[in-house]
PDB file of N, CA and C in Angstrom:
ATOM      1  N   UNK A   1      73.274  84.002 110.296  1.00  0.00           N
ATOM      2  CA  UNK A   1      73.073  83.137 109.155  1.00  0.00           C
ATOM      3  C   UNK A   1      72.817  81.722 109.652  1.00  0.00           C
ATOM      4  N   UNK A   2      71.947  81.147 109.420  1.00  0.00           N
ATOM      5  CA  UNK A   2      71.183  79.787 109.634  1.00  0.00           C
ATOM      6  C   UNK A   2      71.645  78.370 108.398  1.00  0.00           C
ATOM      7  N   UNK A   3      72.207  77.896 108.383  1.00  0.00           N
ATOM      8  CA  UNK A   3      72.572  76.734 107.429  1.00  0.00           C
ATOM      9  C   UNK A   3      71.474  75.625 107.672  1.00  0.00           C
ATOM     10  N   UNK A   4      71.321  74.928 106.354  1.00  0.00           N
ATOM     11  CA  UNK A   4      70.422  74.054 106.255  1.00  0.00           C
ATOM     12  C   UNK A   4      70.674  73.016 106.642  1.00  0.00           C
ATOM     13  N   UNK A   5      70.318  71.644 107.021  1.00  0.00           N
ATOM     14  CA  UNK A   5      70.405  70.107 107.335  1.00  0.00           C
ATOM     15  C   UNK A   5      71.548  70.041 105.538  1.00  0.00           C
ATOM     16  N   UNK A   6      70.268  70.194 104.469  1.00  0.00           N
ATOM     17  CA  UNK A   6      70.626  69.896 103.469  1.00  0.00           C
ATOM     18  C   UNK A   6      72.156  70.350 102.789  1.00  0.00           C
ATOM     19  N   UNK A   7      72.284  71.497 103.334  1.00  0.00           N
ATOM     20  CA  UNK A   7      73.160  72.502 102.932  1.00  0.00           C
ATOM     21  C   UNK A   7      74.900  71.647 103.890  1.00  0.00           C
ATOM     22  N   UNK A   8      74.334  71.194 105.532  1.00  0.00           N
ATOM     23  CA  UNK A   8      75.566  70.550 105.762  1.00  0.00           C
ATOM     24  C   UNK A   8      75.911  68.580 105.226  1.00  0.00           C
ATOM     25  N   UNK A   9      74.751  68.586 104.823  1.00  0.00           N
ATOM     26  CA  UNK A   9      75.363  67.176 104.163  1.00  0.00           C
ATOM     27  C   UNK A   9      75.772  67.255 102.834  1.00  0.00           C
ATOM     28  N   UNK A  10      75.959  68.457 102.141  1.00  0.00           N
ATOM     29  CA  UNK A  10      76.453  69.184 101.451  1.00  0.00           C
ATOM     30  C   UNK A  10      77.874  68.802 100.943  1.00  0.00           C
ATOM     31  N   UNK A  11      78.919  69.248 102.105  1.00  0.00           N
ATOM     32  CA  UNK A  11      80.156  69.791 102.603  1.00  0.00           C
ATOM     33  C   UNK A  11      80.604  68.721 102.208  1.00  0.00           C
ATOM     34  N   UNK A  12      81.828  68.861 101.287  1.00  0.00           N
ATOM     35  CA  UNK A  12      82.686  67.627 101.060  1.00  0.00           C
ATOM     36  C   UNK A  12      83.600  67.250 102.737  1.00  0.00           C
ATOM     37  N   UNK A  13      84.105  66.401 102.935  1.00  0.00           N
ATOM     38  CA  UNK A  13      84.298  65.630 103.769  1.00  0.00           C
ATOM     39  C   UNK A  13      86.082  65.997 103.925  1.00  0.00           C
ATOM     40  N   UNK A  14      86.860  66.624 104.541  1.00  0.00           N
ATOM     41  CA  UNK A  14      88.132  66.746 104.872  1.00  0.00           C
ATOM     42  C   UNK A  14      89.466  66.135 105.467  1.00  0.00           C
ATOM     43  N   UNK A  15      90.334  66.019 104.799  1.00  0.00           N
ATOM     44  CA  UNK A  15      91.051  64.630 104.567  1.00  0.00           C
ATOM     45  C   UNK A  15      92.830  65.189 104.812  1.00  0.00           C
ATOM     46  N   UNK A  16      93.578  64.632 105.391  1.00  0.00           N
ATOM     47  CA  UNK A  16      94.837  64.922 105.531  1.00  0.00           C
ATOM     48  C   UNK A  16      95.618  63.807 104.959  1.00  0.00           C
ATOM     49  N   UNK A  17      97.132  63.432 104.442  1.00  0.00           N
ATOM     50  CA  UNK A  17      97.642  62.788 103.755  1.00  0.00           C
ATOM     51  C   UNK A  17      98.183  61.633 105.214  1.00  0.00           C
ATOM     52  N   UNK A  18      98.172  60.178 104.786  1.00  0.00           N
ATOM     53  CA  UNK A  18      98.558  59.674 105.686  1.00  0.00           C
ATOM     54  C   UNK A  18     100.375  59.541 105.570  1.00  0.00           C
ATOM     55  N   UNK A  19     100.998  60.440 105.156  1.00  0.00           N
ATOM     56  CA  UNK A  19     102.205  60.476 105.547  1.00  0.00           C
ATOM     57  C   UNK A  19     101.922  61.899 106.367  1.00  0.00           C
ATOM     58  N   UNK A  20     101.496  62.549 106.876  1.00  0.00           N
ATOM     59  CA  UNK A  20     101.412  63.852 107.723  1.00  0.00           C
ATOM     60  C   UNK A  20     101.420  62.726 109.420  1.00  0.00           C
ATOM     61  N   UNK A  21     102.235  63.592 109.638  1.00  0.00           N
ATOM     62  CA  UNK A  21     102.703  63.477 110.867  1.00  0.00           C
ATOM     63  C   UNK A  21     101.410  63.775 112.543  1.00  0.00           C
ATOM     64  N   UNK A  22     100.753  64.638 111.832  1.00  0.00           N
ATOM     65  CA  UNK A  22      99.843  65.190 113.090  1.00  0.00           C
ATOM     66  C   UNK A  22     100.490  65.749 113.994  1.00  0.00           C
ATOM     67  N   UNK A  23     101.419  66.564 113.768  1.00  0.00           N
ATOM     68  CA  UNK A  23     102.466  67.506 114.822  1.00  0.00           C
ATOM     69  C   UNK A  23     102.182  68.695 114.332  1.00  0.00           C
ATOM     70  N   UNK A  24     101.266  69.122 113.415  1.00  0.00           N
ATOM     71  CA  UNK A  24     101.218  70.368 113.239  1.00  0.00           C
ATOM     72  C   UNK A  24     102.267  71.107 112.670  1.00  0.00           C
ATOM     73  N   UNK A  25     102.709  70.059 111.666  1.00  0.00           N
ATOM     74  CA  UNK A  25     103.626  70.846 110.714  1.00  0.00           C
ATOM     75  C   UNK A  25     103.096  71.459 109.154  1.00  0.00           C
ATOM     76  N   UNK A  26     103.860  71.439 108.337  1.00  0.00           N
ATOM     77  CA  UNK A  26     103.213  71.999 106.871  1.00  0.00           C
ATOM     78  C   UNK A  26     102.228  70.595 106.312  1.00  0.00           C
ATOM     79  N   UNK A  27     101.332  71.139 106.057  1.00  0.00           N
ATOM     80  CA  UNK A  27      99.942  70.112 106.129  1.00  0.00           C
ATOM     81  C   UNK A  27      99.143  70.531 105.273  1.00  0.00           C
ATOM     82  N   UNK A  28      98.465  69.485 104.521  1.00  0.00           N
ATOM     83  CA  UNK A  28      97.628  70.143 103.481  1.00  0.00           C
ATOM     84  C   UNK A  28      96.073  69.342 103.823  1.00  0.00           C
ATOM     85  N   UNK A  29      95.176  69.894 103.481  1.00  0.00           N
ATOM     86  CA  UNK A  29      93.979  68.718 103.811  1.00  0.00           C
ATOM     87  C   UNK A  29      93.385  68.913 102.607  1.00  0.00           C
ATOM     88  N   UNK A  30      92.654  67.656 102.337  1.00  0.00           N
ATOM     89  CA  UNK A  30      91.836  67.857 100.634  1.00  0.00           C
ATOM     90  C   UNK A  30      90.541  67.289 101.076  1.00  0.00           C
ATOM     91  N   UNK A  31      89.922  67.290 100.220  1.00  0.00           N
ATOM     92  CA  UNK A  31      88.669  67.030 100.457  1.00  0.00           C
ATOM     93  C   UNK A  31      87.773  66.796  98.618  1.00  0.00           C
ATOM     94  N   UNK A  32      87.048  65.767  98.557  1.00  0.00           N
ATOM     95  CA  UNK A  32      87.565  65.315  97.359  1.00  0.00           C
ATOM     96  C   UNK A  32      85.843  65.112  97.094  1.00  0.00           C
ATOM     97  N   UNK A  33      85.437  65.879  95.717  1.00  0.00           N
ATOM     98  CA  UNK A  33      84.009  65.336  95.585  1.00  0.00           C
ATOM     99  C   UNK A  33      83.779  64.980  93.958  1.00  0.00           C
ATOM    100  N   UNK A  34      82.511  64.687  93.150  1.00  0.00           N
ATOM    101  CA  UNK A  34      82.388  64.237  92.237  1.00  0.00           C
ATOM    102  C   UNK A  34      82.831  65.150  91.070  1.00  0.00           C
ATOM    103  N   UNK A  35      83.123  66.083  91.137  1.00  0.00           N
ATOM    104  CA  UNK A  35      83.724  67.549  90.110  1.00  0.00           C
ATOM    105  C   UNK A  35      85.003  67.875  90.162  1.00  0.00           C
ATOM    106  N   UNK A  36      85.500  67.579  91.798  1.00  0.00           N
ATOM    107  CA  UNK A  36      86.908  68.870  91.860  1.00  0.00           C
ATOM    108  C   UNK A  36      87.376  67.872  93.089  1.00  0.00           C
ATOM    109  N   UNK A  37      88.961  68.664  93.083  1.00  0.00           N
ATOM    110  CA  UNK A  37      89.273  68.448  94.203  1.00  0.00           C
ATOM    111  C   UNK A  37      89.518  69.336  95.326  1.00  0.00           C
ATOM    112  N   UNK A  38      89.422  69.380  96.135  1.00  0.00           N
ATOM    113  CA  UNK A  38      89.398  70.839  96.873  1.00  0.00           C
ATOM    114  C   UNK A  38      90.852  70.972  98.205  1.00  0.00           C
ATOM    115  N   UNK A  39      91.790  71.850  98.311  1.00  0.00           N
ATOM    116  CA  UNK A  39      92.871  71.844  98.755  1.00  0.00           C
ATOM    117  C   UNK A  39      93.076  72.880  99.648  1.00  0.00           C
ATOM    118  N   UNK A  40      93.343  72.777 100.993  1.00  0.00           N
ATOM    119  CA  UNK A  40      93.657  73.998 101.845  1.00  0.00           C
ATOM    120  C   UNK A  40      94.490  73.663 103.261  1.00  0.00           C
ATOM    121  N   UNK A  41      95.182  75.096 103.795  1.00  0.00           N
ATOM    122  CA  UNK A  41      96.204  74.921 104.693  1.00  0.00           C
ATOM    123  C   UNK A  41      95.254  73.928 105.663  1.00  0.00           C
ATOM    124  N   UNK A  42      95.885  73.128 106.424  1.00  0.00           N
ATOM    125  CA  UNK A  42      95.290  72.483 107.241  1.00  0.00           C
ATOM    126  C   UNK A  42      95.063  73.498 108.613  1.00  0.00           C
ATOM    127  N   UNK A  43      96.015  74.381 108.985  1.00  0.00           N
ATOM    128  CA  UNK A  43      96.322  75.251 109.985  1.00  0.00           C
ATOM    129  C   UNK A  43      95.519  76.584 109.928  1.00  0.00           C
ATOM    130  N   UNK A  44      94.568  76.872 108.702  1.00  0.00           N
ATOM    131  CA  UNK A  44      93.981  77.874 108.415  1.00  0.00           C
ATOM    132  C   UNK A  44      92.634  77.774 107.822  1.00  0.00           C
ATOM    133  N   UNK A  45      92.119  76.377 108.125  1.00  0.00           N
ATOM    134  CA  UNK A  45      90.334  75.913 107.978  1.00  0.00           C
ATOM    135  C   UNK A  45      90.176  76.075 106.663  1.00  0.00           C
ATOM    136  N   UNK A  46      89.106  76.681 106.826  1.00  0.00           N
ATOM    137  CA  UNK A  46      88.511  77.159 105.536  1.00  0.00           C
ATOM    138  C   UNK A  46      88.772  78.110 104.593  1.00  0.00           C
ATOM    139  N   UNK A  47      89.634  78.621 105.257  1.00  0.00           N
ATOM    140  CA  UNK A  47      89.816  80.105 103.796  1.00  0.00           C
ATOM    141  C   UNK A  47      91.596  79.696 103.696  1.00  0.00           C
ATOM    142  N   UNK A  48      91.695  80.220 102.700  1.00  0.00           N
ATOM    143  CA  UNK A  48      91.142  80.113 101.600  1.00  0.00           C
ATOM    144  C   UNK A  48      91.123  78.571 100.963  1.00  0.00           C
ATOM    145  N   UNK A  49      90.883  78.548 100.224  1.00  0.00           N
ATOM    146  CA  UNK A  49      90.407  77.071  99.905  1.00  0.00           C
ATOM    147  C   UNK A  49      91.056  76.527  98.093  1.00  0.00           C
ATOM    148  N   UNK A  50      91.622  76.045  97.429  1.00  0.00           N
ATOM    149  CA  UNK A  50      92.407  76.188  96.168  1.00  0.00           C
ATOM    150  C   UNK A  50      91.070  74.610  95.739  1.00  0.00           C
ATOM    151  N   UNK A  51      90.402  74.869  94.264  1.00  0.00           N
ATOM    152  CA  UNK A  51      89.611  74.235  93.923  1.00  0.00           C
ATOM    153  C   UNK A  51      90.153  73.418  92.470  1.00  0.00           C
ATOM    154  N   UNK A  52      90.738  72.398  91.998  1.00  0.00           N
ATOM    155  CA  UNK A  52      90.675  72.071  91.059  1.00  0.00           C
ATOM    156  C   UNK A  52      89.950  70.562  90.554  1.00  0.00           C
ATOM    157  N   UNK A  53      90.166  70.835  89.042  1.00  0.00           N
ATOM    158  CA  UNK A  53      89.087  69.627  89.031  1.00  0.00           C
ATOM    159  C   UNK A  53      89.938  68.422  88.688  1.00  0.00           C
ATOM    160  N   UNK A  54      89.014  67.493  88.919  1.00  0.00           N
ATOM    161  CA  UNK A  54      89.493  65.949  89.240  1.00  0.00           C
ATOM    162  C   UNK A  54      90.799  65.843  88.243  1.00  0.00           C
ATOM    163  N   UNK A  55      90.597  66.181  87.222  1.00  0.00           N
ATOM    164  CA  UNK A  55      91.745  65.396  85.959  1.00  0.00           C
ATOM    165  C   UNK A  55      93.212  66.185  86.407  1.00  0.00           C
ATOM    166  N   UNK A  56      92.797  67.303  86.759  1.00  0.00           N
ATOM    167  CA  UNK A  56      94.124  68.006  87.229  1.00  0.00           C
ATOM    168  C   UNK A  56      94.604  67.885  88.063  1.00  0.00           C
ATOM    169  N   UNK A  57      93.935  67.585  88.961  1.00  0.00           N
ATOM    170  CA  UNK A  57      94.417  66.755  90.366  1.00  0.00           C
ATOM    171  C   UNK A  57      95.208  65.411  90.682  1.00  0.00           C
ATOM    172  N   UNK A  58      94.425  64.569  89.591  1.00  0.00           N
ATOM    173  CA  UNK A  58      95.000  63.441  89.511  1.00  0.00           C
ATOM    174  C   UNK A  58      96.611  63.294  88.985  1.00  0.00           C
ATOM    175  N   UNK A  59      96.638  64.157  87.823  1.00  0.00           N
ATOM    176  CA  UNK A  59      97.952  64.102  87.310  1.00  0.00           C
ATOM    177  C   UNK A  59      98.951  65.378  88.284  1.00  0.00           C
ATOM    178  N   UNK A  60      98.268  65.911  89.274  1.00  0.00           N
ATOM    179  CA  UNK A  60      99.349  66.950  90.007  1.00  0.00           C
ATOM    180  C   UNK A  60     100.037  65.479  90.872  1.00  0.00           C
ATOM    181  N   UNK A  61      98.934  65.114  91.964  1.00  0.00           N
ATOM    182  CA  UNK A  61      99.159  63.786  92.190  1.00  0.00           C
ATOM    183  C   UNK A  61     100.175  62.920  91.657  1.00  0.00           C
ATOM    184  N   UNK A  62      99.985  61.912  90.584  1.00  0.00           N
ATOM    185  CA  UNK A  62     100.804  61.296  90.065  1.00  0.00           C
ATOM    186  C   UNK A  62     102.430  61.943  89.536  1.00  0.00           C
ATOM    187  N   UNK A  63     102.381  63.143  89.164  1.00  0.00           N
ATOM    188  CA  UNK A  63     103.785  63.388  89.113  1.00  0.00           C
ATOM    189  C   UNK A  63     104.756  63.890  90.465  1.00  0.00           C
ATOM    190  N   UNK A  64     103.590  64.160  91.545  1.00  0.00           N
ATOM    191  CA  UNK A  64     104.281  64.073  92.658  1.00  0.00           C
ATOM    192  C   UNK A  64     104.575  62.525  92.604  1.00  0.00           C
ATOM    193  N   UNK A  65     104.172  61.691  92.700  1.00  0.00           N
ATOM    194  CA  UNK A  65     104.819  60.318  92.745  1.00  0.00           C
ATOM    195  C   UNK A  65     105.812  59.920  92.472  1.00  0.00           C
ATOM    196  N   UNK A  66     105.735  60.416  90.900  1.00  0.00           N
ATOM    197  CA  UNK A  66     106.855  59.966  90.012  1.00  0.00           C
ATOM    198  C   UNK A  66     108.020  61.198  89.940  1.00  0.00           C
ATOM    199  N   UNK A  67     107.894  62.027  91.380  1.00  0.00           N
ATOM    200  CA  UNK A  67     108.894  62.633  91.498  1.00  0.00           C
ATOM    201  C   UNK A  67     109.131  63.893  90.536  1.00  0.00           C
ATOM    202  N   UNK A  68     108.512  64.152  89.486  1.00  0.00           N
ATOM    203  CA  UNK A  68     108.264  64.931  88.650  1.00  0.00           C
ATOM    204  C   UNK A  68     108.297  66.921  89.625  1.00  0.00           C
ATOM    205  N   UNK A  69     108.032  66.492  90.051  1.00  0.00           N
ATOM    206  CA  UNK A  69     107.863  68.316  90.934  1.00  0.00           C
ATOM    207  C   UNK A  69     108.984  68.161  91.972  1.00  0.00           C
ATOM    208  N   UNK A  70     109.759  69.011  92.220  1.00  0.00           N
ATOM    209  CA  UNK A  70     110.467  69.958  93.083  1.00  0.00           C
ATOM    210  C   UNK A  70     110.538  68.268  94.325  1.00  0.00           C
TER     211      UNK A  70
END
């Protein structure tokens, strides 16, 4: 299988939280584009990959802040 130029400027761009340590512990990486946000093990690439969209993201986000989750 051959991928396009077009097809890799494509690829949303992959992002780790700057409280992650970089020791290779429990790690999440996101990757964030104009529709969704996109969420996966950092330790396991690409698959599987958890997709939600921006508004839901934002408020998963913010109630992690405000302490709201676990």
């Amino acid at each position: 299988m051959s991928i396009a130029v077009s097809d890799i400027d494509d690829l949303p761009t992959w992002f780790t939280s700057s409280y992650s340590n970089g020791a290779g512990g429990e790690c999440v990486e996101c990757a964030l584009t104009d529709d969704n946000a996109r969420v996966r093990d950092s330790k396991r690439g690409a698959v599987p990959v958890i997709i939600v969209r921006c508004q839901g993201w934002q408020a998963f986000v913010r109630a992690l802040g405000q302490g709201k989750l676990g």
